[in-house]
N, C-alpha and C. Protein backbone atom coordinates (compact mmCIF):
# COMPACT_ATOMS: atom_id res chain seq x y z
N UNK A 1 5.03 12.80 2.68
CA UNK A 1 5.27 11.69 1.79
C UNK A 1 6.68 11.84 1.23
N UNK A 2 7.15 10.84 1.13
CA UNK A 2 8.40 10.17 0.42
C UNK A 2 8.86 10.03 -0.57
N UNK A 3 9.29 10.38 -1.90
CA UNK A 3 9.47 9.73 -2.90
C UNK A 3 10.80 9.19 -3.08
N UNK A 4 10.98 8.21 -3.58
CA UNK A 4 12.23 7.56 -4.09
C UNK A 4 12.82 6.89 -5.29
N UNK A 5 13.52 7.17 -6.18
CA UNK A 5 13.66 6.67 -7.43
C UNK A 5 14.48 5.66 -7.49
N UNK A 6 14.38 4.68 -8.15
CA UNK A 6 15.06 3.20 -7.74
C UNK A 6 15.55 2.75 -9.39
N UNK A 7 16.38 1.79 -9.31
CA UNK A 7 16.43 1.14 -10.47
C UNK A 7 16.21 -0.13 -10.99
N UNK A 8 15.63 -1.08 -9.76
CA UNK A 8 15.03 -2.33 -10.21
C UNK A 8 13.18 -2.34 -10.01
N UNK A 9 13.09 -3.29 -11.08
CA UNK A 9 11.52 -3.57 -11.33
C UNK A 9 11.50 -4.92 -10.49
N UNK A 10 9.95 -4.82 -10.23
CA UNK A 10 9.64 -6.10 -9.69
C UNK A 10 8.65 -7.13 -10.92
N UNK A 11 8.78 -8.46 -11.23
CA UNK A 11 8.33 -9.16 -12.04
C UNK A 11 6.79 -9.29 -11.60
N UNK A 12 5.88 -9.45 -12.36
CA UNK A 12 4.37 -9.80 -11.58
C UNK A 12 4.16 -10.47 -10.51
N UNK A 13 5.20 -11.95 -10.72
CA UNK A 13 5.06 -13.15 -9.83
C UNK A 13 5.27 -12.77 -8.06
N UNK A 14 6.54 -11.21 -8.33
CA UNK A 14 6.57 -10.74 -7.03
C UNK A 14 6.11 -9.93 -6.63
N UNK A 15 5.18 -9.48 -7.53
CA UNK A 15 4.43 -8.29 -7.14
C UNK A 15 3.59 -8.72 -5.62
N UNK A 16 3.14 -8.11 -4.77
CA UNK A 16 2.62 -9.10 -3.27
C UNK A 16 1.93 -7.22 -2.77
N UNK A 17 1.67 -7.50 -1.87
CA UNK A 17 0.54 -6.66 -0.66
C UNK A 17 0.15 -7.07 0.81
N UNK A 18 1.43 -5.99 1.94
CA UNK A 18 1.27 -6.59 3.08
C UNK A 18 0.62 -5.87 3.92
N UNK A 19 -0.16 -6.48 4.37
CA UNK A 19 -1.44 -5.26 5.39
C UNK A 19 -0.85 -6.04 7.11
N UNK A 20 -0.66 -4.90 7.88
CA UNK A 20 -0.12 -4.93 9.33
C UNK A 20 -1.29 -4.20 9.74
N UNK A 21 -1.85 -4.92 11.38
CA UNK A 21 -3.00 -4.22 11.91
C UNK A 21 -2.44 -3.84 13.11
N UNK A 22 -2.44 -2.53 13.70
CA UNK A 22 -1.50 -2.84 14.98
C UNK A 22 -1.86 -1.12 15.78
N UNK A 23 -1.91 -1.49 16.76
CA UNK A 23 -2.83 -0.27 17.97
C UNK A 23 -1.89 1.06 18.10
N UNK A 24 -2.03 2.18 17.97
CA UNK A 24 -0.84 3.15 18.24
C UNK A 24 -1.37 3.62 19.50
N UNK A 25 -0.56 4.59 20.03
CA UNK A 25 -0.10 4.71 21.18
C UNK A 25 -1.42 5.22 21.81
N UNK A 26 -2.57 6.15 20.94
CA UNK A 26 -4.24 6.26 21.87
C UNK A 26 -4.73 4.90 21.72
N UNK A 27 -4.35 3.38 21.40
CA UNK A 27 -5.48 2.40 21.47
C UNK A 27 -6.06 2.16 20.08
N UNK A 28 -5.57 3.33 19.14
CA UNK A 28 -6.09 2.88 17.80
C UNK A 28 -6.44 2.03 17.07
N UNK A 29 -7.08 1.22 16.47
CA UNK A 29 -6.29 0.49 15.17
C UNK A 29 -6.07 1.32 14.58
N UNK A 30 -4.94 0.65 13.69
CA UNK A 30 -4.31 1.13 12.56
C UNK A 30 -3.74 0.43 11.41
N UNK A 31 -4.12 0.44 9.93
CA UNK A 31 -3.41 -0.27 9.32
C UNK A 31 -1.72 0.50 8.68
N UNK A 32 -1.02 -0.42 8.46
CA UNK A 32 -0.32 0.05 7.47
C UNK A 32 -0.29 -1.14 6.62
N UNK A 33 0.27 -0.61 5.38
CA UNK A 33 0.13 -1.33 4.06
C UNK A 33 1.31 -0.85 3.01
N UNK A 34 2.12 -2.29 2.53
CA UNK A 34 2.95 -1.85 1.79
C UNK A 34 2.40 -2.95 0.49
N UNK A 35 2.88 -1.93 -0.13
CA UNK A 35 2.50 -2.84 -1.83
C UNK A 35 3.50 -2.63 -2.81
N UNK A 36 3.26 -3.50 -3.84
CA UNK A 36 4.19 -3.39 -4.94
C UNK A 36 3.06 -3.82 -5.92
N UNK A 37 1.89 -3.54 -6.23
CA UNK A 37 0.82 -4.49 -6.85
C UNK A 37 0.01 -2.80 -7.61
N UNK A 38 0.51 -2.44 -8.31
CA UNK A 38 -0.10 -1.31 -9.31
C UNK A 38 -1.73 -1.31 -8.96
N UNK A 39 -2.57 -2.25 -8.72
CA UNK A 39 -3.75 -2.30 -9.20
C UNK A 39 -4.38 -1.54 -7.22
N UNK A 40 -3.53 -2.76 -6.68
CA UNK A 40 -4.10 -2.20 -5.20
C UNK A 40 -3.28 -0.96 -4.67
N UNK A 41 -2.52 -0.15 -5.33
CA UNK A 41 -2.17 1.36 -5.20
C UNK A 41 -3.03 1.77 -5.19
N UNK A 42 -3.87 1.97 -6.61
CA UNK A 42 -4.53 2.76 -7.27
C UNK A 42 -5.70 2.59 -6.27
N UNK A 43 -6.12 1.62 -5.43
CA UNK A 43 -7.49 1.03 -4.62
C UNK A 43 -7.14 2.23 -3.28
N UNK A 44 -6.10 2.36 -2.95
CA UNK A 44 -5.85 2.68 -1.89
C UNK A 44 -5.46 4.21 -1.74
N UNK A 45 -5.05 4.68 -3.21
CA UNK A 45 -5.29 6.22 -3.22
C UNK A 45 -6.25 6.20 -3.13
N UNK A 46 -7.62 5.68 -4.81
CA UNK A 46 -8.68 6.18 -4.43
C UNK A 46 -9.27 6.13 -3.33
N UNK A 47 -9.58 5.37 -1.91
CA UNK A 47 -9.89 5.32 -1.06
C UNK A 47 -9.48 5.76 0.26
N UNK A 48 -8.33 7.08 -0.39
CA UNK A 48 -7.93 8.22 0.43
C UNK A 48 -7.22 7.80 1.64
N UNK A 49 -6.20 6.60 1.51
CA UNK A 49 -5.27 6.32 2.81
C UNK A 49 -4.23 7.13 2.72
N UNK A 50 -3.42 7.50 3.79
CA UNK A 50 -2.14 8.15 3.75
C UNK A 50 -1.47 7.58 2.58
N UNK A 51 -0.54 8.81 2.26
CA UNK A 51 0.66 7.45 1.29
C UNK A 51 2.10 8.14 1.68
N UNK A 52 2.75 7.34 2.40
CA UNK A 52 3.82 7.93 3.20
C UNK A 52 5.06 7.50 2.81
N UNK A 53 5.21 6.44 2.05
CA UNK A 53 5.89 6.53 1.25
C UNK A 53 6.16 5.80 -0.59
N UNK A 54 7.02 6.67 -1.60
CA UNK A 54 5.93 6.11 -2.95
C UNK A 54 7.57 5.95 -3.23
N UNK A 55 7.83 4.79 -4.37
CA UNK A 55 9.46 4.50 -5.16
C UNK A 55 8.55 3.98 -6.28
N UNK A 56 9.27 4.81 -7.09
CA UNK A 56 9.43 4.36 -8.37
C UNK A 56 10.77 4.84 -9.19
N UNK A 57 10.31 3.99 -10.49
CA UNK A 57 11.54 3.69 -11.49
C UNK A 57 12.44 5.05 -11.71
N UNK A 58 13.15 4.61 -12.41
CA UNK A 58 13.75 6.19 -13.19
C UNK A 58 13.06 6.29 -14.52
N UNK A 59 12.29 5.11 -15.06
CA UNK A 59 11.58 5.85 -16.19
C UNK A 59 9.90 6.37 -15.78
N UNK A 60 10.00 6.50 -14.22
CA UNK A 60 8.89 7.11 -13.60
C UNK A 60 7.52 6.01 -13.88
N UNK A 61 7.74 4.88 -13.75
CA UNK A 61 6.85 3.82 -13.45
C UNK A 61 6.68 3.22 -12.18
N UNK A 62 5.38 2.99 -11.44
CA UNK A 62 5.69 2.61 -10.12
C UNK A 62 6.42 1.64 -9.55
N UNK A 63 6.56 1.36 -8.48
CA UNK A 63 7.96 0.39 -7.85
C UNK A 63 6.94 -0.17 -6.69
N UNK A 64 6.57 0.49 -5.65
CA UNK A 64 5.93 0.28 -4.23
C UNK A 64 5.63 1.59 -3.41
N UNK A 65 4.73 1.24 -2.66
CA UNK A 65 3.78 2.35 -1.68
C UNK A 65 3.82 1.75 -0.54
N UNK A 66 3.94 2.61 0.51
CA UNK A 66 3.47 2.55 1.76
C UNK A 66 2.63 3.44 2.39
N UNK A 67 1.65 2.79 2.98
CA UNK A 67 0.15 3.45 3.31
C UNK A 67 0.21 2.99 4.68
N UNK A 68 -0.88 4.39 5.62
CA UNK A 68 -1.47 4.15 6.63
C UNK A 68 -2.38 4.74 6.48
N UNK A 69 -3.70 3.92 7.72
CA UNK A 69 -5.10 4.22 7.76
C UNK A 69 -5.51 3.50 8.61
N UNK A 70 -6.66 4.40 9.56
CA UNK A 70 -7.67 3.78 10.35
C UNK A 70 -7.93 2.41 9.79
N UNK A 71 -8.25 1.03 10.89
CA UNK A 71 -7.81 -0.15 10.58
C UNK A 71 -9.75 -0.19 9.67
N UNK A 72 -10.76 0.77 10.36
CA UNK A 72 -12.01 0.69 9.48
C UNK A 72 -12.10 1.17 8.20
N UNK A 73 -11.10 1.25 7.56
CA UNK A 73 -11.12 1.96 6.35
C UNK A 73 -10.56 0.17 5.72
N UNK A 74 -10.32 -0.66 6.17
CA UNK A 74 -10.32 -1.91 5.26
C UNK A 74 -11.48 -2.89 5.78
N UNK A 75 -11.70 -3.13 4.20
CA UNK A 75 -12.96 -4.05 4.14
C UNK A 75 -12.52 -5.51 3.59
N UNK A 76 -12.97 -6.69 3.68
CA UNK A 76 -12.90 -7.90 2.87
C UNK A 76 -13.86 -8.22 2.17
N UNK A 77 -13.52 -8.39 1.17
CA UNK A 77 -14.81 -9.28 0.16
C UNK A 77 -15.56 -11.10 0.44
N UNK A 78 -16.12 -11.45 0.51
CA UNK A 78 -16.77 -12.65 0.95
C UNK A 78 -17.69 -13.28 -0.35
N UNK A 79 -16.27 -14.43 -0.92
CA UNK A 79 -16.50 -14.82 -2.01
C UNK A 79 -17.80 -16.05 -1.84
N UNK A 80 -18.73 -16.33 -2.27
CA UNK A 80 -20.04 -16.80 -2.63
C UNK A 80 -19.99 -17.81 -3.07
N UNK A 81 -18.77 -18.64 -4.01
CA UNK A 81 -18.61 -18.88 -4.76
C UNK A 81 -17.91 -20.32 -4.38
């Protein structure tokens, strides 16, 4: 893992979460996942994906993550509603 200390913040409005599904070289799936969204970090440590690379602030607040993981380690929710 990576760390990087940066000096711009991102505003909420840009806060975003991009999930790539894509086969490595045995046939895998695989996700990777980059975020800037504090809430789906925290989803994606706890749920034990790589984190390969992490930036944050200089007053040591997060910035963005990049994650990989088996593409079965993501689930969707199926709103009812």
């Amino acid at each position: 893992m990576t760390k990087e200390i940066v000096s711009c913040k991102l505003t909420p409005a840009e806060r975003e979460t991009i999930i790539n599904i894509f086969k490595d070289e045995n046939g895998v799936d695989i996700i990777e996942a980059e975020t800037t969204r504090p809430k789906d970090y925290h989803r994606m440590l706890k749920a034990k994906w790589e984190l390969i690379k992490l930036q944050e602030h200089k007053d040591g607040s997060f910035v963005s993550a990049l994650f990989t993981a088996r593409a079965n380690m993501l689930t969707f929710r199926t709103n009812k509603g």
